[in-house]
N, C-alpha and C. Protein backbone atom coordinates (compact mmCIF):
# COMPACT_ATOMS: atom_id res chain seq x y z
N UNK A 1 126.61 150.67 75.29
CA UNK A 1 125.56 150.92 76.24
C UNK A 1 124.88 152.24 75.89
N UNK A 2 123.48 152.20 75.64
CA UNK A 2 123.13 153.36 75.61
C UNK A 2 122.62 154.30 76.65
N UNK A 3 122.70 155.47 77.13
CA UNK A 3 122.01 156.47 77.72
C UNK A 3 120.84 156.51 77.33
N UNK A 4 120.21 156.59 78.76
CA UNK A 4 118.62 156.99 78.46
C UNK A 4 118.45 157.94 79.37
N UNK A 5 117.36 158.95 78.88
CA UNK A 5 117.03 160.33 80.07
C UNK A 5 115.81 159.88 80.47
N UNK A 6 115.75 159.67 81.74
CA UNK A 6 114.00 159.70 81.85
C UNK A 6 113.97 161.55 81.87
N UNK A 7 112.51 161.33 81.02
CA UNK A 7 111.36 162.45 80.88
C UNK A 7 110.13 161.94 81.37
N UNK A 8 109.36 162.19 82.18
CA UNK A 8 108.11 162.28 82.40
C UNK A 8 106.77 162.44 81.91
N UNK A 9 105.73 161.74 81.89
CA UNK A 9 104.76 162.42 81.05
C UNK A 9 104.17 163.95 81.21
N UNK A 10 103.71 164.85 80.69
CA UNK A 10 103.00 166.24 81.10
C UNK A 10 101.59 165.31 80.75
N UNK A 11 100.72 166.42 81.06
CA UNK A 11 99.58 166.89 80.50
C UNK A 11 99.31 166.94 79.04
N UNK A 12 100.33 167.36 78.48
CA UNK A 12 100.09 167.94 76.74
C UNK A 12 101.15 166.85 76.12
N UNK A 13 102.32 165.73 76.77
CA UNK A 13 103.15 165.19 75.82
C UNK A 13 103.58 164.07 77.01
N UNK A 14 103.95 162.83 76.04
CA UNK A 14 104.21 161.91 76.12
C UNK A 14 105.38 160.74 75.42
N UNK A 15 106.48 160.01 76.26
CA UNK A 15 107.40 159.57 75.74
C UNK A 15 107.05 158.43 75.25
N UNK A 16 106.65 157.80 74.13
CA UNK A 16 106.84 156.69 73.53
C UNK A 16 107.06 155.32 73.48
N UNK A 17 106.66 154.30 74.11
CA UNK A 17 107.51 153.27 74.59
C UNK A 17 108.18 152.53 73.24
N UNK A 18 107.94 152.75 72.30
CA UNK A 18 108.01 152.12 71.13
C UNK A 18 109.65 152.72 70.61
N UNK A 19 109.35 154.19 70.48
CA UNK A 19 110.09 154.67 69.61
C UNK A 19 111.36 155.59 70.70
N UNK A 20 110.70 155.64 71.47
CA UNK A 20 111.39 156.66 72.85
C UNK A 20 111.47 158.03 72.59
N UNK A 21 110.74 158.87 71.72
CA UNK A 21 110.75 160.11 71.74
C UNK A 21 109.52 160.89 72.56
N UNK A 22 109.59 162.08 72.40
CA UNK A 22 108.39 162.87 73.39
C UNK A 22 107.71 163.50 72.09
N UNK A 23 106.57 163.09 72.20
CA UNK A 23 105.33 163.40 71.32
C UNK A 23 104.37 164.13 72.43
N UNK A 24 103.13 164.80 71.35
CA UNK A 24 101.85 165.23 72.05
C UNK A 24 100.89 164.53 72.19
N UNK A 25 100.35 164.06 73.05
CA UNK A 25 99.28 163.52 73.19
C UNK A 25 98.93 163.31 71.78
N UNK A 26 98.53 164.30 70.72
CA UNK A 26 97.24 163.94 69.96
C UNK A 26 98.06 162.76 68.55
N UNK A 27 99.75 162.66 68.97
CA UNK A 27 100.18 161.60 68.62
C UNK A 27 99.93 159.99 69.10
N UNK A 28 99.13 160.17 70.10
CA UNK A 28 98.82 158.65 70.70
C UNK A 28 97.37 157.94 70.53
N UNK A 29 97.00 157.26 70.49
CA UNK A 29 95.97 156.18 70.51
C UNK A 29 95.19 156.60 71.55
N UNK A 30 93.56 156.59 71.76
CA UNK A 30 92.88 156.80 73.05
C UNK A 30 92.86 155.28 73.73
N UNK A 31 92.76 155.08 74.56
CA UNK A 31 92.82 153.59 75.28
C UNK A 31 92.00 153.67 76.54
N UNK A 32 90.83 153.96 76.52
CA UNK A 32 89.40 154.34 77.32
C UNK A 32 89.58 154.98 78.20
N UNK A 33 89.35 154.74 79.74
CA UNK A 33 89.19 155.78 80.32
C UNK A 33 89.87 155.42 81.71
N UNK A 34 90.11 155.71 83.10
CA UNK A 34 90.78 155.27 84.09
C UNK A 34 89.74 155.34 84.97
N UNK A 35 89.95 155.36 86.31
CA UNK A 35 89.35 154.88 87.25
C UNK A 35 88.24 156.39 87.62
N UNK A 36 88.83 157.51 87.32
CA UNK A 36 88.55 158.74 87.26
C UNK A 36 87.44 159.45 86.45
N UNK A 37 87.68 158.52 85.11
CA UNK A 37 87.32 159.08 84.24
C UNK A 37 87.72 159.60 82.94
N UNK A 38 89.23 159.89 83.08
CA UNK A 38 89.94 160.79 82.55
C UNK A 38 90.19 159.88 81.22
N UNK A 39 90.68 160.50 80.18
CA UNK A 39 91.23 159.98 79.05
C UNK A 39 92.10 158.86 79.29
N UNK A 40 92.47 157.47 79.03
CA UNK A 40 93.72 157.09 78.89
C UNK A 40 94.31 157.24 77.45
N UNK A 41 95.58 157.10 77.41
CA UNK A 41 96.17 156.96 75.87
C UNK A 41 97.40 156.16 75.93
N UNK A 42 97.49 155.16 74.88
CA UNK A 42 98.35 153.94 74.36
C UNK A 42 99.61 154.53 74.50
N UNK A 43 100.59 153.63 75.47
CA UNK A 43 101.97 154.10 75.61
C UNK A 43 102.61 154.18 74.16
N UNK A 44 102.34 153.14 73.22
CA UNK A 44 103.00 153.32 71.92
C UNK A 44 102.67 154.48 70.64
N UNK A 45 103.08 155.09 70.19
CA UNK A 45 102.35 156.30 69.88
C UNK A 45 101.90 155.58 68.38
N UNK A 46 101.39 156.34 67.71
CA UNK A 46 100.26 156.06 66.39
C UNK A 46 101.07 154.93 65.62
N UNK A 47 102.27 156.30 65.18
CA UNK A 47 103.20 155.44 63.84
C UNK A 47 103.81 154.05 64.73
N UNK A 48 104.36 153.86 65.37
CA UNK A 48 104.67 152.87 66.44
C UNK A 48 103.90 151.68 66.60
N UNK A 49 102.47 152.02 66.95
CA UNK A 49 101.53 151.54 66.82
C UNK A 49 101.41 150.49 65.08
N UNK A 50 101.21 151.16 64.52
CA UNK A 50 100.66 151.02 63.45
C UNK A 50 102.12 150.08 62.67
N UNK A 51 103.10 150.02 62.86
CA UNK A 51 104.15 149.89 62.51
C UNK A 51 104.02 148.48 62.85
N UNK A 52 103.98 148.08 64.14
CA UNK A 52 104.06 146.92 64.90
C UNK A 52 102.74 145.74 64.61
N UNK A 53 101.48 146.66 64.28
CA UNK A 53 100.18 145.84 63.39
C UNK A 53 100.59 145.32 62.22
N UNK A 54 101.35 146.57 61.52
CA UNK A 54 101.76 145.95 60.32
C UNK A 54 102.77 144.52 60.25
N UNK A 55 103.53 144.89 60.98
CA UNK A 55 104.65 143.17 61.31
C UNK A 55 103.66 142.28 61.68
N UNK A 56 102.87 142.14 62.77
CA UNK A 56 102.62 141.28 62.71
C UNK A 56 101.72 140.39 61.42
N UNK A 57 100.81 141.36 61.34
CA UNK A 57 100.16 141.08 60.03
C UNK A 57 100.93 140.36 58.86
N UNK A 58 102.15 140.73 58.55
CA UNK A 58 103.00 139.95 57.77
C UNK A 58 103.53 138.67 58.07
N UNK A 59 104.15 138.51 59.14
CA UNK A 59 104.31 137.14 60.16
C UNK A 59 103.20 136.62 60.48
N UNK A 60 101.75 136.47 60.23
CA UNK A 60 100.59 135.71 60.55
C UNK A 60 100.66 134.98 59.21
N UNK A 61 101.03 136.21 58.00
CA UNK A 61 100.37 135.66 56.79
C UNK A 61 101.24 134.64 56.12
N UNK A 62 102.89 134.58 56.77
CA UNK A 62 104.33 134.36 56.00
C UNK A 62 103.89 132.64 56.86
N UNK A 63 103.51 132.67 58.09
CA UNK A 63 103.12 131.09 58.60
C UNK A 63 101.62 130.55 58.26
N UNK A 64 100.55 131.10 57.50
CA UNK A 64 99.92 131.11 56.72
C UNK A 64 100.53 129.99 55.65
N UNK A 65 100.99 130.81 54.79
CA UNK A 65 101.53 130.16 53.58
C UNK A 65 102.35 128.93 53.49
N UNK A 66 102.78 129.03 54.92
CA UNK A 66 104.07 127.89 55.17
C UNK A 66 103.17 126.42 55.20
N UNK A 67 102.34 126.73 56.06
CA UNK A 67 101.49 125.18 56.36
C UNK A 67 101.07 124.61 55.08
């Protein structure tokens, strides 16, 4: 079983849903704007992000080839 700490988001940093660490903001994705106005940004952070495009991209192309 693992332990998990909740941490909270700040202002300046954010926990990851992907990877579960606390990054800075300017590690995350912009994801438009809220009801406010304000910045939103992608719970999954960049590399996370980008990590998970990449899989799929490979699994589109691997059932691609299959047909």
């Amino acid at each position: 079983m693992d332990l998990q700490i909740f941490v909270p988001d700040t202002d300046t940093h954010r926990v990851c849903s992907g990877c579960g660490i606390l990054k800075e903001l300017s590690e995350f994705y912009k994801d438009g704007k809220n009801k406010r106005g304000e910045v939103k940004y992608r719970r999954d952070c960049k590399e996370c992000y980008n990590y998970t495009r990449m899989l799929s991209s490979h699994i589109k192309k691997a059932k691609k080839v299959r047909k």
